[in-house]
Protein backbone atom coordinates (compact mmCIF):
# COMPACT_ATOMS: atom_id res chain seq x y z
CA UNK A 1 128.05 57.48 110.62
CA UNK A 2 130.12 57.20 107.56
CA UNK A 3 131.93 60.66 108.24
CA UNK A 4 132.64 59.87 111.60
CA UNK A 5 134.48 56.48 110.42
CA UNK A 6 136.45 58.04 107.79
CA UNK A 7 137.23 60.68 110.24
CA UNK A 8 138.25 58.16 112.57
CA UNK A 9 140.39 55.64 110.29
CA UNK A 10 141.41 58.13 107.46
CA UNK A 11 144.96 57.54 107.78
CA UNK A 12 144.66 53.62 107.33
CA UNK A 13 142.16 54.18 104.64
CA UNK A 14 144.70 56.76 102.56
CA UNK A 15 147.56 53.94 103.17
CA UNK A 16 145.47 50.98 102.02
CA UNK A 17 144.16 52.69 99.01
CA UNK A 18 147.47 54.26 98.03
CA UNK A 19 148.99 51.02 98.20
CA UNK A 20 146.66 49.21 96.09
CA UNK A 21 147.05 51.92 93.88
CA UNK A 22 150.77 51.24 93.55
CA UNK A 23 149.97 47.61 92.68
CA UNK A 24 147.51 48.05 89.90
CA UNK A 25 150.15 51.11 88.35
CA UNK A 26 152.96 48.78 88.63
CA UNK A 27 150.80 45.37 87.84
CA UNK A 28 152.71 43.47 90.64
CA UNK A 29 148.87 41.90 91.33
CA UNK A 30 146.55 41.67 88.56
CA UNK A 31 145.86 43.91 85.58
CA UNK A 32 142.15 43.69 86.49
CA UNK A 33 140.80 46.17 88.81
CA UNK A 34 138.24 43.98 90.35
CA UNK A 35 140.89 41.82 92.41
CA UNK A 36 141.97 45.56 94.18
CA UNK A 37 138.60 47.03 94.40
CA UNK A 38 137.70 43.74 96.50
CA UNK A 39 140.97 44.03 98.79
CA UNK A 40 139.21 47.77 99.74
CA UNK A 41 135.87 46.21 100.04
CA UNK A 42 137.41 44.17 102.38
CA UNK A 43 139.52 46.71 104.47
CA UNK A 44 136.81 48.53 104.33
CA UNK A 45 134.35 45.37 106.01
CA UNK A 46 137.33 44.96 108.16
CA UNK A 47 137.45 48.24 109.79
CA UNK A 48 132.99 48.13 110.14
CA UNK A 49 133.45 44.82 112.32
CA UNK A 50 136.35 46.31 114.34
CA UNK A 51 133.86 48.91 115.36
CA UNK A 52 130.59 46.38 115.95
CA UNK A 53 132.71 43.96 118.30
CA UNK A 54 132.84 47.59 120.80
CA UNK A 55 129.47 47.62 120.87
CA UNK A 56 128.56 43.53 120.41
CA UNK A 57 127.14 41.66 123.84
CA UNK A 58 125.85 38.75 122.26
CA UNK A 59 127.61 36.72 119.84
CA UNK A 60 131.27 38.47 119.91
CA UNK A 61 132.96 35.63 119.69
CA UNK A 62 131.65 35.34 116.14
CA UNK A 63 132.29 38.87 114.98
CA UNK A 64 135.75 38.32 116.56
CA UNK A 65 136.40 35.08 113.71
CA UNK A 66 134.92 37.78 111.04
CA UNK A 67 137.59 40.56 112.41
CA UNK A 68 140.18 38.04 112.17
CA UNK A 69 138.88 36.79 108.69
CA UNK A 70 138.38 40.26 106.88
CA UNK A 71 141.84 41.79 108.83
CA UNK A 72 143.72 38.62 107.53
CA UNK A 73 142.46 38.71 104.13
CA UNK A 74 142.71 42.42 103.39
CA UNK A 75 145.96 43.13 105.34
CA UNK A 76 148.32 40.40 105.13
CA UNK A 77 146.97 38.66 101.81
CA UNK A 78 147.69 42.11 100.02
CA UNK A 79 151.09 41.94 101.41
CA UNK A 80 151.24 38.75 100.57
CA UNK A 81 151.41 39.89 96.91
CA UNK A 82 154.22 41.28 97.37
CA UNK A 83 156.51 38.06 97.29
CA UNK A 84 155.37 37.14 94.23
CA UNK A 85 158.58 38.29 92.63
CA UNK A 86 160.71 36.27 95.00
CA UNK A 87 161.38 33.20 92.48
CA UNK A 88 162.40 30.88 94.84
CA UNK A 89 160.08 30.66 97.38
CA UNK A 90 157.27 32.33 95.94
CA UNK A 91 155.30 29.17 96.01
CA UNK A 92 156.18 28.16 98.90
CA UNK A 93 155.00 31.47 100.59
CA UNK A 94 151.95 31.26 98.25
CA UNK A 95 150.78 27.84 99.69
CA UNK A 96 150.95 28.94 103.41
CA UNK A 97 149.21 31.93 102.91
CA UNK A 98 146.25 29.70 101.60
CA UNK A 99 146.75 27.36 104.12
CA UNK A 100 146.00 30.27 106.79
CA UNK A 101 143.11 31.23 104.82
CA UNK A 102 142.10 28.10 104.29
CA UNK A 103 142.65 27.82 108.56
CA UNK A 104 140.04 30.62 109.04
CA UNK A 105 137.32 29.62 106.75
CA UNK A 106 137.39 26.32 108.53
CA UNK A 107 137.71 27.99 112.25
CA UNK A 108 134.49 29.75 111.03
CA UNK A 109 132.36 27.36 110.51
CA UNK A 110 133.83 25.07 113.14
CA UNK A 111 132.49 27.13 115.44
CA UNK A 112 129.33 27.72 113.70
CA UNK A 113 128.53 24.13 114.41
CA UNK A 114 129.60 23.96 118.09
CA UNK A 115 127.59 27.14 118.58
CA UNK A 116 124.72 25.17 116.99
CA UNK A 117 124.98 22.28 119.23
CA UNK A 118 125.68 24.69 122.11
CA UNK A 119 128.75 23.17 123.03
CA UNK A 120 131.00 24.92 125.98
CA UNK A 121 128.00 27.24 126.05
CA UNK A 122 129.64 28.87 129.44
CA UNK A 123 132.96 28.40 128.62
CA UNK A 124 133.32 30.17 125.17
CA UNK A 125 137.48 30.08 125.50
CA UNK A 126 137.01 26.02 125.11
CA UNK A 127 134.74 26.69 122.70
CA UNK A 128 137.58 28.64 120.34
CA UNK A 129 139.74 26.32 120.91
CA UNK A 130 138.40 23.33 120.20
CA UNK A 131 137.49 25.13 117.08
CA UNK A 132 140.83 25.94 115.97
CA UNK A 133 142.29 22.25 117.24
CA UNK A 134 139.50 20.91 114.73
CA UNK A 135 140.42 23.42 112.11
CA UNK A 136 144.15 22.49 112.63
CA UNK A 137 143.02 19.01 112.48
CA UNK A 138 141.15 19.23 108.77
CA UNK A 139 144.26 21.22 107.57
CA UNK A 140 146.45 18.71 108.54
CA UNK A 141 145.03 15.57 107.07
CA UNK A 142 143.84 17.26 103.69
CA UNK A 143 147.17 19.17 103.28
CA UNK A 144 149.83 17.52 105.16
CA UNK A 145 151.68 16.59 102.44
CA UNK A 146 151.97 19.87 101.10
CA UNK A 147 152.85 21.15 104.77
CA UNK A 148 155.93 19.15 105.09
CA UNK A 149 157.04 18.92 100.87
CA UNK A 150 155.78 22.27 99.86
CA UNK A 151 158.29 21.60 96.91
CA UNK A 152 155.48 18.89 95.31
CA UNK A 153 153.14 22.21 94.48
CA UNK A 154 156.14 23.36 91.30
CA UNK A 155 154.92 20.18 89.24
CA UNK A 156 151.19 19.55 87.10
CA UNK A 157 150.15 17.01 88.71
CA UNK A 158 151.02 18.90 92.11
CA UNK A 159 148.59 21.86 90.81
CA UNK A 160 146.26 19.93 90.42
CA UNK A 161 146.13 17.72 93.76
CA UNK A 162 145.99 20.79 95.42
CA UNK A 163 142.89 22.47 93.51
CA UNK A 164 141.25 18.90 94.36
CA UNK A 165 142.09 19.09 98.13
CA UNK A 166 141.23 23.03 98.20
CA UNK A 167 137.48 21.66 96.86
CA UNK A 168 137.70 19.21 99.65
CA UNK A 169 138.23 21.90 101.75
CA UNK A 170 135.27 24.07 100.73
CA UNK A 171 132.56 21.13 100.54
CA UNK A 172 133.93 20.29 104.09
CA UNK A 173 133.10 23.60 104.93
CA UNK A 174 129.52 23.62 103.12
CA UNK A 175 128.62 20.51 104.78
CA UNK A 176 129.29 22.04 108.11
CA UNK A 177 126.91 25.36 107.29
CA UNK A 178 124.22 22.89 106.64
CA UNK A 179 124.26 21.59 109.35
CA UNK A 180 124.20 25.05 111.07
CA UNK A 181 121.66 26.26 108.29
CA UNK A 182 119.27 22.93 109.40
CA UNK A 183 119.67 23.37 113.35
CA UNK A 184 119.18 26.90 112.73
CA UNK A 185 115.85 26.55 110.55
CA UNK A 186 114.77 24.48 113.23
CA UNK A 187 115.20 27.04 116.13
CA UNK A 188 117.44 25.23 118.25
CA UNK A 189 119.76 28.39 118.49
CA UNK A 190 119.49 32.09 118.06
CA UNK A 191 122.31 34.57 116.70
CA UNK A 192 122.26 38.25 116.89
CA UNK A 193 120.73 40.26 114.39
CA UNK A 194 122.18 40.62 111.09
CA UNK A 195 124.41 38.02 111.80
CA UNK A 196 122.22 35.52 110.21
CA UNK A 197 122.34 37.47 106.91
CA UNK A 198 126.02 37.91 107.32
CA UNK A 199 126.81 33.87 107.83
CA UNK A 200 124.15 33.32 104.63
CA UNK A 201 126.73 35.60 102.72
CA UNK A 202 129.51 33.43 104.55
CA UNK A 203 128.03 30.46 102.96
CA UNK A 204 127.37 31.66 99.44
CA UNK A 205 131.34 32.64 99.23
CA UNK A 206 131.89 28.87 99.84
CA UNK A 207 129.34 27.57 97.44
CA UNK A 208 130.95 29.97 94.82
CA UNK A 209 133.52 28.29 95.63
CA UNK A 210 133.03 24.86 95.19
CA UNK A 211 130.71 25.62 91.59
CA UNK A 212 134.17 27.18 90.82
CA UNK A 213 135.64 23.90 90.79
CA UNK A 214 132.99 22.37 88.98
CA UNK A 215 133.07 24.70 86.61
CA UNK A 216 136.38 24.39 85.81
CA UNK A 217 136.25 20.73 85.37
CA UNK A 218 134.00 21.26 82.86
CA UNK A 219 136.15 22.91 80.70
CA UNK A 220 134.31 26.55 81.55
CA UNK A 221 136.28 29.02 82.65
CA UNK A 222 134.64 31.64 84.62
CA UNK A 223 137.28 33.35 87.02
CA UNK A 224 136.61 36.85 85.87
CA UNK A 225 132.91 36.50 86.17
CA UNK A 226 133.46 34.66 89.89
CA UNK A 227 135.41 38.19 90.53
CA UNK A 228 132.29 39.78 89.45
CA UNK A 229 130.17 37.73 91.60
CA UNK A 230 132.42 37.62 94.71
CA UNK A 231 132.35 41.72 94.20
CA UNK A 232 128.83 42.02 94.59
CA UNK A 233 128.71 39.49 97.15
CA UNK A 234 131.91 41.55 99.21
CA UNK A 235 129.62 44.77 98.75
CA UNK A 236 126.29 42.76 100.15
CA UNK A 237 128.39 41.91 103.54
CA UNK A 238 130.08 45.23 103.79
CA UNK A 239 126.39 46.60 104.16
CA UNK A 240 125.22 44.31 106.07
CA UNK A 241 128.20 45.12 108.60
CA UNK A 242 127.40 48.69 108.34
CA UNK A 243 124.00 47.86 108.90
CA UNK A 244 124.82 45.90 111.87
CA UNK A 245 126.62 48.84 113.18
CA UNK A 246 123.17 51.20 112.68
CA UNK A 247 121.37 48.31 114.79
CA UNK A 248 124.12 48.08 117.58
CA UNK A 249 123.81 51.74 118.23
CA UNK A 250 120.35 52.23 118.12
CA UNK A 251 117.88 52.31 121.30
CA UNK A 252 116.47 48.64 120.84
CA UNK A 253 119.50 47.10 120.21
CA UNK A 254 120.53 46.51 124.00
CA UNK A 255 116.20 45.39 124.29
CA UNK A 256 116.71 42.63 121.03
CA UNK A 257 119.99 41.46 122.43
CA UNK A 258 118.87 40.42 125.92
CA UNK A 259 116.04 38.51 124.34
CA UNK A 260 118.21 36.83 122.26
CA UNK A 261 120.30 36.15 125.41
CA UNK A 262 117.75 34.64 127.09
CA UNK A 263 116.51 32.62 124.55
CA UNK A 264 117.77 29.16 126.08
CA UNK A 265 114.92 29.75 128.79
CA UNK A 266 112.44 30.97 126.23
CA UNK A 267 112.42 27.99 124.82
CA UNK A 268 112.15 29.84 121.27
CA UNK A 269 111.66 32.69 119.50
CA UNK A 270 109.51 35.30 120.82
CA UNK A 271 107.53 38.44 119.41
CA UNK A 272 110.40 41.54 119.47
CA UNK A 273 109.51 44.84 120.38
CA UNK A 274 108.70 47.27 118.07
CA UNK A 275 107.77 45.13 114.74
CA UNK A 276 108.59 46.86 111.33
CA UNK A 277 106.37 47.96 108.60
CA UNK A 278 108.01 45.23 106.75
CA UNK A 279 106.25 42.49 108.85
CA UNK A 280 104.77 41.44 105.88
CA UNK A 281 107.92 41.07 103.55
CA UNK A 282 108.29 38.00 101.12
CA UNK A 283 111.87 36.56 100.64
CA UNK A 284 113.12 37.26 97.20
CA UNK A 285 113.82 33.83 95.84
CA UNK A 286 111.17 30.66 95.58
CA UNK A 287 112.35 27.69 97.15
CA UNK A 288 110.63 25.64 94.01
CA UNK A 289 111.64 27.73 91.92
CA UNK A 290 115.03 26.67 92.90
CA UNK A 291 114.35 23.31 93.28
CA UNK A 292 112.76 22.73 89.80
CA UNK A 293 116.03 24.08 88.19
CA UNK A 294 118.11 21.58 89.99
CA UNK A 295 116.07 18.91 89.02
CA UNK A 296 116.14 19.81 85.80
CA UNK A 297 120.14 19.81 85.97
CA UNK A 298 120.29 16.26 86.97
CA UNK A 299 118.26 14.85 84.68
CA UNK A 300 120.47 16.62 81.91
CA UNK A 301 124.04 15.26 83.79
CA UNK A 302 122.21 11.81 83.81
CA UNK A 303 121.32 12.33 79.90
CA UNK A 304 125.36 13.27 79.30
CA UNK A 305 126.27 9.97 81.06
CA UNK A 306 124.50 7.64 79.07
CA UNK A 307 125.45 9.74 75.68
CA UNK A 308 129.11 9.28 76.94
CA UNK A 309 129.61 13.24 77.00
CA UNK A 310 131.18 13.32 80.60
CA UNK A 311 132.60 10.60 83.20
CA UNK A 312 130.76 9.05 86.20
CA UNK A 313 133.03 10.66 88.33
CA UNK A 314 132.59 14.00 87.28
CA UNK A 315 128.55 13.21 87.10
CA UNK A 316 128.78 12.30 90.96
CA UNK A 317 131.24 14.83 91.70
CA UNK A 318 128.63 17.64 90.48
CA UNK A 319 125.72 15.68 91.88
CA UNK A 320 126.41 15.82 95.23
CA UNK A 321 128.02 19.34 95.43
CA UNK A 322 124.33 20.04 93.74
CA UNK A 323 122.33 18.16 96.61
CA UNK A 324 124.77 19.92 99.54
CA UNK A 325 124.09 23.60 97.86
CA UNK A 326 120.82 23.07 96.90
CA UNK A 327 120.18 22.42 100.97
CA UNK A 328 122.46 24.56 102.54
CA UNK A 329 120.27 27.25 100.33
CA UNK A 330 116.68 25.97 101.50
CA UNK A 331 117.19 25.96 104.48
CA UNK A 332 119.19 29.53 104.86
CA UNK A 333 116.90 30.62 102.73
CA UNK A 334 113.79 29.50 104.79
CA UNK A 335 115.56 30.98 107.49
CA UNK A 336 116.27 34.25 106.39
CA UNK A 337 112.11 34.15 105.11
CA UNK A 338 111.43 33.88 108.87
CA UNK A 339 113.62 36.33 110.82
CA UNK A 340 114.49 38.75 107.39
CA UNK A 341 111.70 41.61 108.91
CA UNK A 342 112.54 41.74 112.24
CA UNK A 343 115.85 43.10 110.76
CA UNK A 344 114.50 45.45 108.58
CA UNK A 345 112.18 47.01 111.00
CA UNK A 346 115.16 47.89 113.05
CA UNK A 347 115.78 50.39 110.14
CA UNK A 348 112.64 51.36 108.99
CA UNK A 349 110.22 51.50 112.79
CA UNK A 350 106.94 51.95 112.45
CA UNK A 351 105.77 55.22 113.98
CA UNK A 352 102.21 53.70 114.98
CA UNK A 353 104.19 51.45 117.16
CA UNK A 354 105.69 53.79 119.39
């Protein structure tokens, strides 16, 4: 599978790597080699979702948003770094290349929850765009100030507004995957396989996100280890895409995906052909386990109130990004527990079964 994709895109892969190349040589990007690495990770995703929405029946529309994401982040946001040497209107450029990321990450999830609530069920064009006129909509308000004076971004304060109303942004977003996460958990929707894993990926970008923030305004400053993180994390989906590509051209793929199809007359989930060997898998990470630990971390911001040591805003700031994450995890997490070896059987079959 791998040979016949680099057969297929090898050009586009040589240009793409020999043009990040150029940047790190010349340093017009970073000087670290993790920012690059992840624009290939990317391309690379990019290119594995291109090739699953060929094969994709159910859920397309979804792995379309990804295509756009991945092809919009690896492609024109590398590009993008190009005009950093324009002095002028580097900034300006700067803030509406965000703002388009910003766009999709939002378009995402919008549709996410309208998927969740099966909204425009048979009518999936609505669908996209009342995601994008609700995208549109949270840009607007959070950022229209910036979208009409881009020249307020030059000054400190300017900076800083827009780091606040970037966090906005992402707990915006977070609150919306819970809400996906909880009707999910709850099996009031289905999504096709792997694409459960990829959208818990989805989600842990923004929660990285937002703990950035909070990070920072406590004085930590962790961007090279958030590369790190958002590395491994950019490897985990670029497998899982591959992975998704494996399922969509195996034999039980077309099988799985008309169950899931007809799921809104099932009236829930159903026993899939051909369980795995893995039937019996545990999740990796305890629920309590993570619940303890957050518990534990609010009764130490509560102790650096009342010793003065940080400000009520800050305390509430950090408490509720900690309530959102800690249930956008349960319940992804609890859902991934539930569905995580039907995937894995699709790999590994067992040969009793057949």
């Amino acid at each position: 599978m791998i040979g016949l994709l680099f057969k297929k895109y090898w050009f586009y892969f040589f240009i793409f790597i020999f043009y990040q190349s150029l940047l790190y040589i010349n340093e017009i990007n970073l000087n670290n080699p993790i920012a690059y690495l992840n624009f290939i990770i990317y391309f690379i995703t990019f290119l594995l979702v291109k090739e699953a929405i060929a094969l994709s029946k159910f859920n397309k529309n979804i792995s379309n948003l990804f295509y756009l994401f991945y092809g919009y982040i690896s492609v024109i946001m590398s590009l993008g770094v190009l005009t950093r040497n324009l002095e002028k209107h580097a900034f300006i450029l700067f803030l509406y290349f965000d703002l388009v990321l910003k766009f999709l990450l939002l378009l995402i999830t919008s549709y996410l929850i309208l998927y969740s609530f099966k909204i425009y069920q048979n009518i999936e064009k609505k669908r996209v765009i009342v995601s994008i006129l609700i995208s549109g909509a949270i840009i607007f308000a959070n950022y229209y100030r910036y979208i009409f004076y881009p020249s307020t971004l030059i000054t400190n304060s300017g900076w800083t507004d827009w780091a606040v109303k970037n966090y906005i942004t992402i707990v915006f977003s977070i609150f919306m995957l819970l809400i996906f996460w909880y009707r999910y958990y709850q099996k009031y929707f289905v999504v096709s396989e792997y694409l459960n894993s990829i959208i818990f990926l989805f989600t842990l970008s923004n929660i990285i996100e937002a703990l950035h923030f909070i990070a920072f305004q406590w004085n930590a400053q962790i961007w090279f280890k958030g590369q790190l993180f958002n590395f491994v994390l950019n490897i985990l989906m670029l497998m899982l895409w591959y992975l998704r590509l494996l399922y969509l051209k195996s034999d039980i793929s077309a099988e799985n995906e008309r169950y899931l199809m007809n799921f809104q007359f099932l009236n829930g989930f159903i026993p899939k052909p051909r369980k795995s060997m893995f039937s019996r898998l545990i999740p990796f990470i305890s629920i309590n386990n993570l619940t303890a630990i957050s518990f534990g971390a609010l009764i130490l911001l509560v102790g650096l109130l009342l010793i003065k040591k940080i400000t009520i805003f800050l305390l509430l700031n950090t408490v509720v990004i900690l309530i959102t994450v800690l249930l956008a995890l349960f319940f992804s997490f609890s859902s991934l527990k539930r569905d995580w070896q039907n995937q894995i059987g699709i790999l590994f079959k067992d040969k009793k079964s057949k």
